[in-house]
Protein backbone atom coordinates (compact mmCIF):
# COMPACT_ATOMS: atom_id res chain seq x y z
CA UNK A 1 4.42 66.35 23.53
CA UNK A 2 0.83 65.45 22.29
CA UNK A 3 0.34 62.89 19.42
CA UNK A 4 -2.88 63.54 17.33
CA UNK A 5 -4.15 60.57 15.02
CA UNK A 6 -7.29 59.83 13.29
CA UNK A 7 -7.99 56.44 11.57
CA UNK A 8 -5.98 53.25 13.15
CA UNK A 9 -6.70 50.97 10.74
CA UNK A 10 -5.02 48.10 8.34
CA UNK A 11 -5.24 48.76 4.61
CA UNK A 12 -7.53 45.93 3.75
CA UNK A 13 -10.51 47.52 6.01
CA UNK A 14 -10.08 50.70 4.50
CA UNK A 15 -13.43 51.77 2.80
CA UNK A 16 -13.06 52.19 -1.14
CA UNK A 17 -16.30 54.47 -1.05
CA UNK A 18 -14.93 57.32 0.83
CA UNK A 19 -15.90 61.58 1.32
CA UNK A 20 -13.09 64.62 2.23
CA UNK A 21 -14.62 65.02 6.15
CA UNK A 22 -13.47 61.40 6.55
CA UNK A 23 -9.51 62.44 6.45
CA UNK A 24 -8.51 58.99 5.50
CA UNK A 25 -4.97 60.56 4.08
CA UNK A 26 -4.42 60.46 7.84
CA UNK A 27 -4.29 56.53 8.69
CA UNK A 28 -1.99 54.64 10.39
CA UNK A 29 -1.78 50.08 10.27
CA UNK A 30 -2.69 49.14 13.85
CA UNK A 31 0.93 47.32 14.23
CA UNK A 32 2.85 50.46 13.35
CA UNK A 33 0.46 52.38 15.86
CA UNK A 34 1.33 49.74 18.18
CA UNK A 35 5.41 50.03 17.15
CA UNK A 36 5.10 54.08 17.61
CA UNK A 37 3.82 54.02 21.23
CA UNK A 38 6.33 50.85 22.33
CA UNK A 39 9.65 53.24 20.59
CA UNK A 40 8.32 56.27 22.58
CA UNK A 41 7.99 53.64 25.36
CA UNK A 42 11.92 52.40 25.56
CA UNK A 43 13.28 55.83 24.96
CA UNK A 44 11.69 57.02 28.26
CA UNK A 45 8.22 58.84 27.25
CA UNK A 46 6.01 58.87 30.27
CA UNK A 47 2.24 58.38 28.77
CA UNK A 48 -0.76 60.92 30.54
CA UNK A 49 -4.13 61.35 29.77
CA UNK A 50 -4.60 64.36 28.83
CA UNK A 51 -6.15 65.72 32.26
CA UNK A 52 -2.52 64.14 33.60
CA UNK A 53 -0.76 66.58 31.01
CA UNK A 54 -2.67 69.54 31.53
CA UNK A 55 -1.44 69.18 35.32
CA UNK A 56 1.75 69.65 34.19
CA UNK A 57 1.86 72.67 32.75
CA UNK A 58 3.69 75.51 34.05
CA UNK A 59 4.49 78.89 32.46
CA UNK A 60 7.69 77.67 31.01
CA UNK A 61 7.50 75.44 27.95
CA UNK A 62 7.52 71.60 29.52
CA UNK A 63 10.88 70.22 29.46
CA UNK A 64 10.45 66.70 30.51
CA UNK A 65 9.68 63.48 28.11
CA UNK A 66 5.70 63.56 29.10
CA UNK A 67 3.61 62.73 26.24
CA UNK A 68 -0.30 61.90 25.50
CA UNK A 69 -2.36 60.78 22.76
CA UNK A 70 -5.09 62.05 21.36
CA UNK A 71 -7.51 61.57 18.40
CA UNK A 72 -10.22 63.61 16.03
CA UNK A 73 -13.38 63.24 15.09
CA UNK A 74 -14.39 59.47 16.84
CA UNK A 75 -13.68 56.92 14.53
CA UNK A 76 -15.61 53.09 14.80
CA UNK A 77 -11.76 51.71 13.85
CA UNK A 78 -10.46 53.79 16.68
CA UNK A 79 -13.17 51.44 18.97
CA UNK A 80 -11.85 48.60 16.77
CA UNK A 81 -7.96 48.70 16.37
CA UNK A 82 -6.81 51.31 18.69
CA UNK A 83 -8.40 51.01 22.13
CA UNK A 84 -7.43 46.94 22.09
CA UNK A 85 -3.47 48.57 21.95
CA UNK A 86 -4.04 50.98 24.20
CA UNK A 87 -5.67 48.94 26.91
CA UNK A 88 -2.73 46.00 26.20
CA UNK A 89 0.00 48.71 26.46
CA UNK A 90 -1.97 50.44 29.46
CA UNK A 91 -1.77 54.06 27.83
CA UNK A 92 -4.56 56.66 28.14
CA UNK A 93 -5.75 58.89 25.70
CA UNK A 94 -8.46 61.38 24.78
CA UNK A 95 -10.78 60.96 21.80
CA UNK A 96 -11.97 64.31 20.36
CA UNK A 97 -15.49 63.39 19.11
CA UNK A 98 -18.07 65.19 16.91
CA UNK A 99 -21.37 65.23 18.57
CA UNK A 100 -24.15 65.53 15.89
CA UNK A 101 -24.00 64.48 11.95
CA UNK A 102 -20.99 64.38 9.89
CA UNK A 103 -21.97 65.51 6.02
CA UNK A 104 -21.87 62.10 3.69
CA UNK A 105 -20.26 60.43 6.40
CA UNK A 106 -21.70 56.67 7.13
CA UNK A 107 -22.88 56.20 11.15
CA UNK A 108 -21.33 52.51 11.26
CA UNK A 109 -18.03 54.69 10.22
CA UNK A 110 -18.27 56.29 13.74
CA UNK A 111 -18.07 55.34 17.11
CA UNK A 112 -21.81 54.97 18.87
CA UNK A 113 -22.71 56.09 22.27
CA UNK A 114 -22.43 52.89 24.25
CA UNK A 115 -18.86 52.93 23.21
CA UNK A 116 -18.21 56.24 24.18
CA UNK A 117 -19.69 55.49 26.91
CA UNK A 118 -17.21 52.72 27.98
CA UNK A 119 -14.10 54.29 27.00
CA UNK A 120 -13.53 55.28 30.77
CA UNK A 121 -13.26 51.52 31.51
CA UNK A 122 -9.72 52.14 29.25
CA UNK A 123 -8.46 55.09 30.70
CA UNK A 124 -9.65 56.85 27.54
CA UNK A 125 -11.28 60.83 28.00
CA UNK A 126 -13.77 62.23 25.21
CA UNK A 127 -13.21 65.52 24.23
CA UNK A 128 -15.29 67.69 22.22
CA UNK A 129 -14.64 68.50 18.63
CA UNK A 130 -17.74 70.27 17.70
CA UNK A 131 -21.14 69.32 16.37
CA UNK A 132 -20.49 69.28 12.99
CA UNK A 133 -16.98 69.80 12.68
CA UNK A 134 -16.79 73.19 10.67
CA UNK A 135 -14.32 76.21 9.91
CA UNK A 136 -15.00 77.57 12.99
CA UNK A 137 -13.23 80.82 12.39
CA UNK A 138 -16.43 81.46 9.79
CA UNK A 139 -18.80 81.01 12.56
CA UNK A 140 -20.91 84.23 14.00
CA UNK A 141 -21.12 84.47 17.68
CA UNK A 142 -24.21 82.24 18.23
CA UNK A 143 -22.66 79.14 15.55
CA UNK A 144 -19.68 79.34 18.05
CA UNK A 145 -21.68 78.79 20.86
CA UNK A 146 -23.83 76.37 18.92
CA UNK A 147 -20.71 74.60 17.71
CA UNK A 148 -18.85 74.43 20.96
CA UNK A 149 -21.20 74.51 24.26
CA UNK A 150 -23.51 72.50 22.19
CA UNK A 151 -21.33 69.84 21.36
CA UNK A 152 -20.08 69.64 24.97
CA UNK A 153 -23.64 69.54 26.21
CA UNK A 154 -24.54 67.15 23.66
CA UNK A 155 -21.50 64.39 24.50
CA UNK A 156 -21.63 65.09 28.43
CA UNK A 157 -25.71 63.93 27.88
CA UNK A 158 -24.22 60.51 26.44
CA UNK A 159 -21.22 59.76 29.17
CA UNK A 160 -22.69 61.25 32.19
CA UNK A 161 -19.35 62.83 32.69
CA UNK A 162 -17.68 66.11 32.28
CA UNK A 163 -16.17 67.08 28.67
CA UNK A 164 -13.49 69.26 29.56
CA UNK A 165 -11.26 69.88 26.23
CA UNK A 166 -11.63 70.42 22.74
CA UNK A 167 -9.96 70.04 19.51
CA UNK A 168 -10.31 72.86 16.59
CA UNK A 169 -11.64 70.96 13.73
CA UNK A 170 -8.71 71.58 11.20
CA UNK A 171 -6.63 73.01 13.64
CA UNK A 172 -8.29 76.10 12.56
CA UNK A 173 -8.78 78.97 15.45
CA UNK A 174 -8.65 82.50 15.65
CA UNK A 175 -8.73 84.94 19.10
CA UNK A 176 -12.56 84.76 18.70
CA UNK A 177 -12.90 80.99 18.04
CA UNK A 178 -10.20 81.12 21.52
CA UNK A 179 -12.46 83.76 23.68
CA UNK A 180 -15.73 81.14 22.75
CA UNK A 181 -13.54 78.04 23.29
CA UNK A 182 -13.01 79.79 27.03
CA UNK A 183 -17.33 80.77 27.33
CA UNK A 184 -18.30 77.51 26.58
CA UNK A 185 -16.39 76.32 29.86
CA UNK A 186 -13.26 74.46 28.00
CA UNK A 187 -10.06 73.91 29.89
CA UNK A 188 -8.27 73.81 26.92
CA UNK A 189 -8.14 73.26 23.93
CA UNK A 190 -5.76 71.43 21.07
CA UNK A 191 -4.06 72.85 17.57
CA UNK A 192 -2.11 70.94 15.28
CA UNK A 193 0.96 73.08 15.39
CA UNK A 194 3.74 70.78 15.81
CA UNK A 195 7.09 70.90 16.89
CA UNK A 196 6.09 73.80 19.98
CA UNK A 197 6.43 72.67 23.92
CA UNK A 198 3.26 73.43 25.42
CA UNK A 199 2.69 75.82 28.68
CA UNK A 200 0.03 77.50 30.15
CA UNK A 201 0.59 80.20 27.53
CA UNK A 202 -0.34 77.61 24.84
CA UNK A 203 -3.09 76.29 27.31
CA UNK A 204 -5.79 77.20 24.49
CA UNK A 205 -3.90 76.23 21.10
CA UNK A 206 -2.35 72.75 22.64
CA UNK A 207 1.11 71.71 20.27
CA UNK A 208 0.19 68.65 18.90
CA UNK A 209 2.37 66.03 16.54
CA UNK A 210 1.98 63.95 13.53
CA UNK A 211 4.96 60.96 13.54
CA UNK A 212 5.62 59.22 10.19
CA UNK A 213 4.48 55.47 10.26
CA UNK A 214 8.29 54.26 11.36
CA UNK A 215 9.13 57.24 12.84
CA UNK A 216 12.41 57.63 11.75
CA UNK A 217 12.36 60.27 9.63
CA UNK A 218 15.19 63.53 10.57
CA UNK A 219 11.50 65.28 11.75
CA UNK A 220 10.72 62.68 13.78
CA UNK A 221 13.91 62.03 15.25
CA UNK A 222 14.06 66.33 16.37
CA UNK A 223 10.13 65.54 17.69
CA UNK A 224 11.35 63.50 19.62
CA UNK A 225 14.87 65.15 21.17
CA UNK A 226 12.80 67.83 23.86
CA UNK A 227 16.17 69.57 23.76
CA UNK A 228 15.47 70.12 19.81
CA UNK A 229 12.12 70.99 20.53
CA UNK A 230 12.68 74.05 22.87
CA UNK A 231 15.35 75.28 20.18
CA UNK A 232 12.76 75.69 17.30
CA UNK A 233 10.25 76.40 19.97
CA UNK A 234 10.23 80.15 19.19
CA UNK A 235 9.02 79.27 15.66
CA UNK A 236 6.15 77.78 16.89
CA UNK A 237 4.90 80.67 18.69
CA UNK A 238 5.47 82.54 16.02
CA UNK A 239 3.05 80.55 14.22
CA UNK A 240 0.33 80.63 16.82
CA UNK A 241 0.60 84.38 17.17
CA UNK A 242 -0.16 84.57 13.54
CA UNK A 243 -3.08 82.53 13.82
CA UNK A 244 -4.20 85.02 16.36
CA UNK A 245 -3.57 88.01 15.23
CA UNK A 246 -4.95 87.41 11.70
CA UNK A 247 -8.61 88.64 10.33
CA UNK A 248 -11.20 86.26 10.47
CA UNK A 249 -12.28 84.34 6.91
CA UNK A 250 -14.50 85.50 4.77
């Protein structure tokens, strides 16, 4: 299983002023953040990074309770409220960060380069998720390769380290946006399909979850049952070969 988040932050630091790229629909209260991780914690989740997970993969769907968590886009709060919890708790995780400018979008909003550049001291990866976080199943050949090499070039040239995965912006891909993904040198890459188990089929289109605060909704509680999981599996796939197999937007 693979968590995805966005903002971790408590509802008195929210910014009134506020644009659509931001995504603040998708915030969690650091304490429930904290709560989610402990629950998945005592019920016998083992926490990877996301290199850890990718290990793991097989061609069958993953059956065991391994989870990671990752997040889009590279938040400042994420620096702020997040990575404090994650170092306490001792999980690792993989940020997803857009390389270049983000339209209307405030720079003290996002995470600057000395902090990405000292995420490694928390066990936390950076990932790529593009330059300027677009439709990328609109893109010609050469935005693709602008988009995706050039944000992995452009974040490697801040942490001196590799960026090996990627996160569509949206969740949007296509076979195309897949075959560039692959060219620009990607291991793999994450959706935000829920509810599949991942394998080295799905190596390119990661599964990835969205919890409720508390958790303990019925769709968390089946997220959460891997037995459950496999069962609607098939649905999931279904979904991705969809995504596939459908024309490119216009």
């Amino acid at each position: 299983m693979i968590l995805m988040y966005h903002h971790v932050c408590p509802a008195k630091a929210v910014p009134a002023q506020q644009v659509p790229l931001e995504g603040w629909r998708y915030c969690i209260d650091p304490e429930d953040f904290r709560n989610q991780l402990q629950l998945l914690q005592r019920e016998g989740w083992k926490f990877l990074s996301l290199a850890g997970y990718l290990q793991q993969l097989t061609d069958r769907p993953l059956r065991s309770r391994i989870v990671t968590v990752t997040f889009d886009d590279g938040w400042r709060d994420n620096w702020d409220f997040a990575v404090p919890i994650l170092r306490e708790l001792q999980i690792p995780a993989t940020i997803f960060v857009v390389s270049g400018a983000m339209c209307g979008v405030p720079d003290e909003r996002r995470m600057t380069a000395d902090q990405l550049s000292n995420l490694a001291a928390s066990q936390i990866e950076v990932g790529a998720h593009t330059r300027t976080h677009p439709n990328l199943t609109t893109l010609s050949a050469q935005q693709l390769e602008q988009e995706l090499a050039g944000s992995r070039r452009d974040l490697e040239s801040v942490i001196n380290r590799p960026v090996r995965t990627l996160a569509y912006p949206g969740g949007r891909f296509n076979k195309d946006v897949v075959a560039a993904t692959k060219a620009a040198g990607f291991e793999a890459a994450c959706s935000v399909i829920g509810l599949g188990c991942n394998s080295l089929d799905s190596r390119y289109w990661l599964y990835r979850d969205v919890f409720s605060d508390q958790m303990q909704t019925l769709r968390d509680r089946i997220k959460r049952t891997p037995l459950l999981r496999r069962l609607l599996h098939p649905r999931a796939q279904k979904k991705a070969h969809h995504t596939l197999t459908s024309p490119p937007a216009k």
